[in-house]
N, C-alpha and C. Protein backbone atom coordinates (compact mmCIF):
# COMPACT_ATOMS: atom_id res chain seq x y z
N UNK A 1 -22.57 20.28 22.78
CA UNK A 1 -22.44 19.63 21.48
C UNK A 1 -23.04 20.50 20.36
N UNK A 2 -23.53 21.58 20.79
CA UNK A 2 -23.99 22.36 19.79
C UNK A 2 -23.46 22.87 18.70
N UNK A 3 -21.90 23.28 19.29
CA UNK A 3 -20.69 23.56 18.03
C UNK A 3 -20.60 22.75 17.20
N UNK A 4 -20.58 21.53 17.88
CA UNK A 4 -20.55 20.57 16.10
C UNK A 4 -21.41 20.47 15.28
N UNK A 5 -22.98 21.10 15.92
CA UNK A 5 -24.20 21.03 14.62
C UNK A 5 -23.90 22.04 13.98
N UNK A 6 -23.96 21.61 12.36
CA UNK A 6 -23.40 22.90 11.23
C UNK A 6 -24.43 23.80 11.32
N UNK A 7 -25.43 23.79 11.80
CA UNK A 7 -26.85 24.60 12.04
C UNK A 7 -26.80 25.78 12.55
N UNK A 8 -26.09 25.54 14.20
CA UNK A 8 -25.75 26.26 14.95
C UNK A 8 -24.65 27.55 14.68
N UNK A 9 -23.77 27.39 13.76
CA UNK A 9 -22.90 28.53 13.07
C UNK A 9 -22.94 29.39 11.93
N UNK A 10 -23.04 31.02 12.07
CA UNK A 10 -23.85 31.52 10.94
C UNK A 10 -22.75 30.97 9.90
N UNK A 11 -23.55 31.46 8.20
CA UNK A 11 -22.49 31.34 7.51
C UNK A 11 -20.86 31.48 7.11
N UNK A 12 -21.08 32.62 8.23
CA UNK A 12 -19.23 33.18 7.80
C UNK A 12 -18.53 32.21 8.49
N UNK A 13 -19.07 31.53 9.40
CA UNK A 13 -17.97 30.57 9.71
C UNK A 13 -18.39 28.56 9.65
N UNK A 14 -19.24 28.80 9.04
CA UNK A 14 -19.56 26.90 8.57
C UNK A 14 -20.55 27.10 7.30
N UNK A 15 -20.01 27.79 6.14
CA UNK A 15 -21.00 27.65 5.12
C UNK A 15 -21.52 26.50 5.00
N UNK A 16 -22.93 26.83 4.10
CA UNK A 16 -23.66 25.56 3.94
C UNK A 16 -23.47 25.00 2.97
N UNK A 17 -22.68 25.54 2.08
CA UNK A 17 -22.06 24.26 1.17
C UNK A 17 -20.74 23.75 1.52
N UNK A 18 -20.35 23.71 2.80
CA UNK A 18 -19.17 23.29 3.15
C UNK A 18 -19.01 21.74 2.61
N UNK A 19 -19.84 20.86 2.62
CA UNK A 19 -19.46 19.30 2.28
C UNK A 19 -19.33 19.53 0.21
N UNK A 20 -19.74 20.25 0.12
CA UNK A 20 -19.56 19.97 -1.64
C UNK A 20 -18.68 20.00 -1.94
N UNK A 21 -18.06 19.48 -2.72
CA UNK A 21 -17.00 19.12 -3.85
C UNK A 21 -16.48 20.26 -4.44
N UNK A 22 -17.42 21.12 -5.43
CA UNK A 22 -17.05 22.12 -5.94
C UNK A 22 -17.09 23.67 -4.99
N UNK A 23 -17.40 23.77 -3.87
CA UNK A 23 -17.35 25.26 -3.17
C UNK A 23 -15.74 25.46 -2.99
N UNK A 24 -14.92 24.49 -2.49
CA UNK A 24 -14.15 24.68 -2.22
C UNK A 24 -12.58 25.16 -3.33
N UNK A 25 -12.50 24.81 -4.75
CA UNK A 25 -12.05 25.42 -5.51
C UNK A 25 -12.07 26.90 -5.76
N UNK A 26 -12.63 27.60 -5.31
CA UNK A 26 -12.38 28.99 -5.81
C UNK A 26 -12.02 29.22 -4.37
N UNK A 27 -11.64 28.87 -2.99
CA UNK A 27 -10.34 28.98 -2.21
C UNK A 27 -8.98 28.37 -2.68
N UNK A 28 -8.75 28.28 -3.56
CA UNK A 28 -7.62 27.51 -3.96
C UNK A 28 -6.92 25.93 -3.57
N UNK A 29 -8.22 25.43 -3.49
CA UNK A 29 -8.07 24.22 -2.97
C UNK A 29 -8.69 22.76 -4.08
N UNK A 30 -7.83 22.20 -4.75
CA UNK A 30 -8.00 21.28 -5.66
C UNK A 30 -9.25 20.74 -5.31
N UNK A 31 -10.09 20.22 -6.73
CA UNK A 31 -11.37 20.04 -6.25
C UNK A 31 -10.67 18.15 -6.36
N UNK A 32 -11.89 17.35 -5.37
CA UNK A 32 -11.67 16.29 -5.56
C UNK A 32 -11.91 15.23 -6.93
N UNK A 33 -10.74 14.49 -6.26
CA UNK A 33 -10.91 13.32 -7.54
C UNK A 33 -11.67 12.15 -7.64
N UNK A 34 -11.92 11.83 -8.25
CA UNK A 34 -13.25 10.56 -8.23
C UNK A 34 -12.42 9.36 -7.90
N UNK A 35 -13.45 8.61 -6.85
CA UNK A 35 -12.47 7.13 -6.56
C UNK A 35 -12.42 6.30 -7.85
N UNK A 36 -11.15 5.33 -7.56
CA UNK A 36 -10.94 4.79 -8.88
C UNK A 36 -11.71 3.00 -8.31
N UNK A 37 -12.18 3.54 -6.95
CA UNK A 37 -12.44 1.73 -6.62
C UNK A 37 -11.33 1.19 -6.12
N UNK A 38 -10.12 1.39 -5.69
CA UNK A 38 -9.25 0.54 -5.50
C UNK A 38 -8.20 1.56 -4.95
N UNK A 39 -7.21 0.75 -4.10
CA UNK A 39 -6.43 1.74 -3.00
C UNK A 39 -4.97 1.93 -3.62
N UNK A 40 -4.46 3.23 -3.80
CA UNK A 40 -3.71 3.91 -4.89
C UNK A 40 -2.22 2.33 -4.70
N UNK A 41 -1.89 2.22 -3.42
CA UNK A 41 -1.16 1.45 -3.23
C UNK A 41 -1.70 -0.35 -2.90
N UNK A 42 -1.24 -0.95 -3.54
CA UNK A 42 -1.58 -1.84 -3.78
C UNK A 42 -0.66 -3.33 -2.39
N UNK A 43 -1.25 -3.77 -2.04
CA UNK A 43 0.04 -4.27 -1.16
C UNK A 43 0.84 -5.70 -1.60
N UNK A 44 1.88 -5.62 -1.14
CA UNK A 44 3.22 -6.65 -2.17
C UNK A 44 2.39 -7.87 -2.09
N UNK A 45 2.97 -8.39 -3.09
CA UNK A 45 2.11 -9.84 -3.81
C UNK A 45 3.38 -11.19 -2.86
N UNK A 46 2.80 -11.97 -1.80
CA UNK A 46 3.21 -12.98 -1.45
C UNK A 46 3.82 -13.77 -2.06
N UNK A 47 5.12 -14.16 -1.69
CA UNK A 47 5.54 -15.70 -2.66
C UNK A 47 5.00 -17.10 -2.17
N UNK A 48 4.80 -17.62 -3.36
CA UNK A 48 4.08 -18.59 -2.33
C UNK A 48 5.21 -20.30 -1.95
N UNK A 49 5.05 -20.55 -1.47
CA UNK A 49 5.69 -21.62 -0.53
C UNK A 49 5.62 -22.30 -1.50
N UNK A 50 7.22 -23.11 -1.80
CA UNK A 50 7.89 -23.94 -2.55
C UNK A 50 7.83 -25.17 -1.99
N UNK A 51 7.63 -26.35 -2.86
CA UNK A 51 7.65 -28.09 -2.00
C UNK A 51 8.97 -28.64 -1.93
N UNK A 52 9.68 -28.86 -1.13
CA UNK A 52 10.85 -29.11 -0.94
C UNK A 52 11.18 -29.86 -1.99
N UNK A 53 12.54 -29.47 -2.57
CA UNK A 53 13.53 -30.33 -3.52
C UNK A 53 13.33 -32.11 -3.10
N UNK A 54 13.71 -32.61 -3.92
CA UNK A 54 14.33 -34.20 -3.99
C UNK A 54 15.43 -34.26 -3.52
N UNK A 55 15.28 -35.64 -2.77
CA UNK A 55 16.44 -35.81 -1.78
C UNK A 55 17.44 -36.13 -2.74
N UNK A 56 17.44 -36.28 -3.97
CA UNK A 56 18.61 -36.61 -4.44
C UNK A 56 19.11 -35.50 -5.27
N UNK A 57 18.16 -34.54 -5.30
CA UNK A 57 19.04 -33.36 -5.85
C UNK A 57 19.50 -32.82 -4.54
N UNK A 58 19.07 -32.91 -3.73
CA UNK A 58 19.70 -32.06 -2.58
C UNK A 58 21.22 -33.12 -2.05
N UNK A 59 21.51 -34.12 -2.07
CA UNK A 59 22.58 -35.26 -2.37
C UNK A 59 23.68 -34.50 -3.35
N UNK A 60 22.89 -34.33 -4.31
CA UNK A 60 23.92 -33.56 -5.68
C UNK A 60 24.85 -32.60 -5.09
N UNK A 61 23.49 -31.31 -5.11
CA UNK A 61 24.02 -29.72 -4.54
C UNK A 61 24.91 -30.23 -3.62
N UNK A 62 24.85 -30.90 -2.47
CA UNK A 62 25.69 -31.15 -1.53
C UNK A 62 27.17 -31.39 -1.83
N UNK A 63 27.33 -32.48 -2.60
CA UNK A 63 28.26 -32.86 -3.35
C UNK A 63 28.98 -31.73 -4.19
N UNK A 64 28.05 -30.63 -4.82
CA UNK A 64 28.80 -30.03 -5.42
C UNK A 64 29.15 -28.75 -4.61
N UNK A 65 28.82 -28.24 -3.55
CA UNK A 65 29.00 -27.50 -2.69
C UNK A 65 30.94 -27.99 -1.95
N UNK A 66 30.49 -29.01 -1.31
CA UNK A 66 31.74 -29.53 -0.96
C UNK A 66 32.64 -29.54 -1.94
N UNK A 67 32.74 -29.85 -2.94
CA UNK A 67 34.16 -29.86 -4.09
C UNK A 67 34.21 -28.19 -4.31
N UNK A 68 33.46 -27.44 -4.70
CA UNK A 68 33.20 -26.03 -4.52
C UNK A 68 34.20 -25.36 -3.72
N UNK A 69 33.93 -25.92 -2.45
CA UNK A 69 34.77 -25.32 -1.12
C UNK A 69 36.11 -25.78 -1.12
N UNK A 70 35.94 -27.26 -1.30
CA UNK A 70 37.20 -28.02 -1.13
C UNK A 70 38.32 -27.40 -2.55
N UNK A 71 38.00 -26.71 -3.46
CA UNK A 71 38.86 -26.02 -4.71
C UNK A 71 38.81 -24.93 -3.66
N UNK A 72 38.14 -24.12 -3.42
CA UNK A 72 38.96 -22.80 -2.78
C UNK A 72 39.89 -23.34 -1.63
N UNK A 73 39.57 -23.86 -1.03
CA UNK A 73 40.87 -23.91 -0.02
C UNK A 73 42.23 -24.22 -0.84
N UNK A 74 41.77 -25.13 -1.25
CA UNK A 74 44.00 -25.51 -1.87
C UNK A 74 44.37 -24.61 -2.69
């Protein structure tokens, strides 16, 4: 387990500013961005559950469904 202590490897191969932020820009590697607190993607917003119609609008729709159909056929 020694390889994984950063201790154990001279500099040329685990510098000691390897965890900083800024060493790594002058390899050409974007320096990091500051968290904004919150995850870039956000996840979809739930719909929430509707209370069933009235039985007498649902009577209606029915009614008008059937004449609906009953004009396309003839």
């Amino acid at each position: 387990m020694a390889l994984l202590n950063a201790g154990y490897w001279p500099t040329t191969y685990w510098p000691s500013r390897y965890w900083e932020p800024n060493y790594w820009p002058k390899y050409g590697v974007p320096a990091v961005q500051p968290s904004t607190g919150f995850p870039l993607r956000h996840p979809p917003t739930r719909l929430k559950p509707r209370p069933p119609l009235n039985r007498e609008v649902l009577i209606l729709f029915k009614q008008y469904l059937e004449l609906k159909l009953g004009e396309q056929n003839d």
